[in-house]
Structure formats: structure tokens, C-alpha cells
Protein backbone atom coordinates (compact mmCIF):
# COMPACT_ATOMS: atom_id res chain seq x y z
CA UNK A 1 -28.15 264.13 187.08
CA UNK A 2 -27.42 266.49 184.42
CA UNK A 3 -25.25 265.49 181.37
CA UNK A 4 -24.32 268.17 178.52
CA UNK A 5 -23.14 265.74 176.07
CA UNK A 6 -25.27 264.47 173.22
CA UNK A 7 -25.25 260.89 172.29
CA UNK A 8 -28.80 261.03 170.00
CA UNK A 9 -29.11 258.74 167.16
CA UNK A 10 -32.82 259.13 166.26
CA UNK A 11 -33.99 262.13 164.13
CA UNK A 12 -36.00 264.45 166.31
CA UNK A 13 -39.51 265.42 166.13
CA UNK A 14 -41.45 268.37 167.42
CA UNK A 15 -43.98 267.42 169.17
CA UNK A 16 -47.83 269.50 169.04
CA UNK A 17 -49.00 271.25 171.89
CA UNK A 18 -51.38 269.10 172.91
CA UNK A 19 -48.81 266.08 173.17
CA UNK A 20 -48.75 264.92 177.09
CA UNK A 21 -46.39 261.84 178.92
CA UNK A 22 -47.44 260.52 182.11
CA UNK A 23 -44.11 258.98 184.05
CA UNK A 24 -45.50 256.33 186.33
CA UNK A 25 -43.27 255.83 189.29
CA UNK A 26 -43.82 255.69 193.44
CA UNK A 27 -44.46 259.60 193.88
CA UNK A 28 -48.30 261.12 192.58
CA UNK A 29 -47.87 261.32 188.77
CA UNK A 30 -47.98 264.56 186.88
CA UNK A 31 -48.40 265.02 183.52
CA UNK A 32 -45.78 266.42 181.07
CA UNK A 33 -45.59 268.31 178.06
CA UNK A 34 -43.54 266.57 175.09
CA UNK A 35 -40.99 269.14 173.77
CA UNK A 36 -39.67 266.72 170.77
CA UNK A 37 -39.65 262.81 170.57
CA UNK A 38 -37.63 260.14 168.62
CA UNK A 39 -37.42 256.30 168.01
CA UNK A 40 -34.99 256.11 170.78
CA UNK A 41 -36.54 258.95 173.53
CA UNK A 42 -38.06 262.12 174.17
CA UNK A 43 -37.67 265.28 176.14
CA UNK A 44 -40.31 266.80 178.83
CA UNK A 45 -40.82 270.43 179.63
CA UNK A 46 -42.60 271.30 183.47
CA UNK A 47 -42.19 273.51 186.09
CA UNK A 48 -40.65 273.45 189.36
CA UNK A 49 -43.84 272.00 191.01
CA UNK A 50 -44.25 269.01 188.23
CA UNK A 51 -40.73 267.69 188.97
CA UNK A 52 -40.57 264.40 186.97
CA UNK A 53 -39.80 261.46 189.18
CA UNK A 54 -36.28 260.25 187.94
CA UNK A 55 -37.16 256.77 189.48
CA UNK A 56 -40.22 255.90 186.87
CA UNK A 57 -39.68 252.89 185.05
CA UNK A 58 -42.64 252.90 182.64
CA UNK A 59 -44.64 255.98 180.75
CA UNK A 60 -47.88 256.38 178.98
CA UNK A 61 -48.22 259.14 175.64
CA UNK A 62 -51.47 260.95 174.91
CA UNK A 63 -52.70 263.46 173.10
CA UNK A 64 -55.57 265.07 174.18
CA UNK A 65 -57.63 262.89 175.66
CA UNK A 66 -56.14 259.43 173.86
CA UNK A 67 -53.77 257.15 175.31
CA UNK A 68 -51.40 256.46 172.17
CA UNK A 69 -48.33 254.60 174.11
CA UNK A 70 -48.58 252.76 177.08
CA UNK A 71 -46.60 251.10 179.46
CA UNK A 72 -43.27 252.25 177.50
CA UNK A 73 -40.11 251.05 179.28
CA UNK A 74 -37.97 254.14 180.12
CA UNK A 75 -34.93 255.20 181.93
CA UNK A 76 -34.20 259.02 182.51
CA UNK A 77 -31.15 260.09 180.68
CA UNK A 78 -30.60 264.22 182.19
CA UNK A 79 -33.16 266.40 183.99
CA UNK A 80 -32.26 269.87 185.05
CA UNK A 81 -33.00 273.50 183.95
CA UNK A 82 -33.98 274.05 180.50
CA UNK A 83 -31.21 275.68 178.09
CA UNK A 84 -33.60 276.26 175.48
CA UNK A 85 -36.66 277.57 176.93
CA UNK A 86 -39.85 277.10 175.25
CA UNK A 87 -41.72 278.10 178.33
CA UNK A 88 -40.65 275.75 180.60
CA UNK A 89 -38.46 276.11 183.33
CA UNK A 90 -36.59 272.21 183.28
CA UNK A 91 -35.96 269.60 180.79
CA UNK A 92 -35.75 266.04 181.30
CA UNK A 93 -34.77 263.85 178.62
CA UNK A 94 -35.76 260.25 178.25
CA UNK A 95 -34.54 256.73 176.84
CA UNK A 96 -37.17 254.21 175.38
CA UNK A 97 -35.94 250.75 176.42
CA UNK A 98 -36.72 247.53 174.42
CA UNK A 99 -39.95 248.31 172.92
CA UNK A 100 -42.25 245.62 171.79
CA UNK A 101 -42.83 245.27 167.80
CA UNK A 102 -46.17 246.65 169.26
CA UNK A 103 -44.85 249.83 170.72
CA UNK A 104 -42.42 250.36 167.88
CA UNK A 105 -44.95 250.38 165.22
CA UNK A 106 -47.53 252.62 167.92
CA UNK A 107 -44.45 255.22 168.01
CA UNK A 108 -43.98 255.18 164.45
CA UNK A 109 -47.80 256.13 164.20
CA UNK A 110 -47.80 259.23 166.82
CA UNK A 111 -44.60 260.50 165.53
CA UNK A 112 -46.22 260.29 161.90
CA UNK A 113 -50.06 262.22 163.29
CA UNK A 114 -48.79 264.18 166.52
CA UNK A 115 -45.78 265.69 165.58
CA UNK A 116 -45.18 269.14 163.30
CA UNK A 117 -41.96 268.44 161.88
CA UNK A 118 -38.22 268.06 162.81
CA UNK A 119 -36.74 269.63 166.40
């Protein structure tokens, strides 16, 4: 599932360090580190052992120990080794899907206090 070509139309954001997604699909969840995030998606850094499950359909965002986004409608766009590494050895890049007025104006807040400027 890996695509090279890059159809972004959101301005990126880096995210801080202590900036976490939660994919909830079938499989145990793991937690994932946010790499940058936009209006339209995000990207995840992990390991091998923290695969993301490609079949999720909904995600949670938190930083430290606050839920900030909940139940955010997803699809997964690319996951597969990480080009630029930061650390981590994959990258999986995600879609936000029809967000609620609710959600939009939630990720407008944690991009404006959790994020350290443009990716």
C-alpha cells in the first residue's frame, strides 16, 4: 500500500513530541507518534512491532494524557518504511474524512496549542 505521489492540499504542521493517535480498528490498538498533521490528515511514525492497522476506520488525538480528537473518521492513504527518518522506522499517512463542525473547529484548536510550526 505504498504510494510516492503527493496529492496534499492542507499546510503541514509539526507536531510536539508528546502528540499521540490511537487508530481504533479489530487488532489490539497501539499508540502512535504524530510526525506532522493538517486539516485534511496526518502522518504516524512506529516501529516494526506497532504496525498501524490499515483497516481502522476511526482515531482518537492526545497529548499527554488529554484526549483532544475523538472518534475522527479516517482512511489510510500509504504506510511503509519511512523516507525521512525522524527515528522511526515506517510512516503511515492518514486522510480525515467528513469531520463534524465539532471536529473541525477541535483540529483547528490542537493544530493552533500542539504543534511547533510548519513540516
Amino acid at each position: 500500500m505504498e504510494h510516492n505521489i503527493d496529492n496534499r492540499t492542507h499546510q503541514r504542521f509539526q507536531a510536539k513530541n508528546q502528540a499521540l493517535a490511537l487508530v481504533f480498528a479489530k487488532s489490539s490498538p497501539h499508540f502512535h507518534s504524530i510526525i506532522d498533521i493538517s486539516h485534511g490528515g496526518m502522518a504516524l511514525g512506529y516501529s516494526e512491532e506497532g504496525a498501524v492497522d490499515t483497516n481502522g476506520k476511526t482515531m482518537a488525538i492526545l497529548f499527554e494524557d488529554n484526549v483532544c480528537l475523538d472518534r475522527l473518521p479516517i482512511t489510510v492513504i500509504s504506510d511503509g518504511i519511512a523516507v525521512d527518518t525522524q527515528g522511526y522506522g515506517r510512516r503511515c499517512c492518514i486522510q480525515f474524512n467528513k469531520l463534524t463542525p465539532d471536529q473541525k473547529q477541535q483540529l483547528d484548536h490542537f493544530i493552533s496549542q500542539y504543534t511547533v510550526g510548519s513540516a
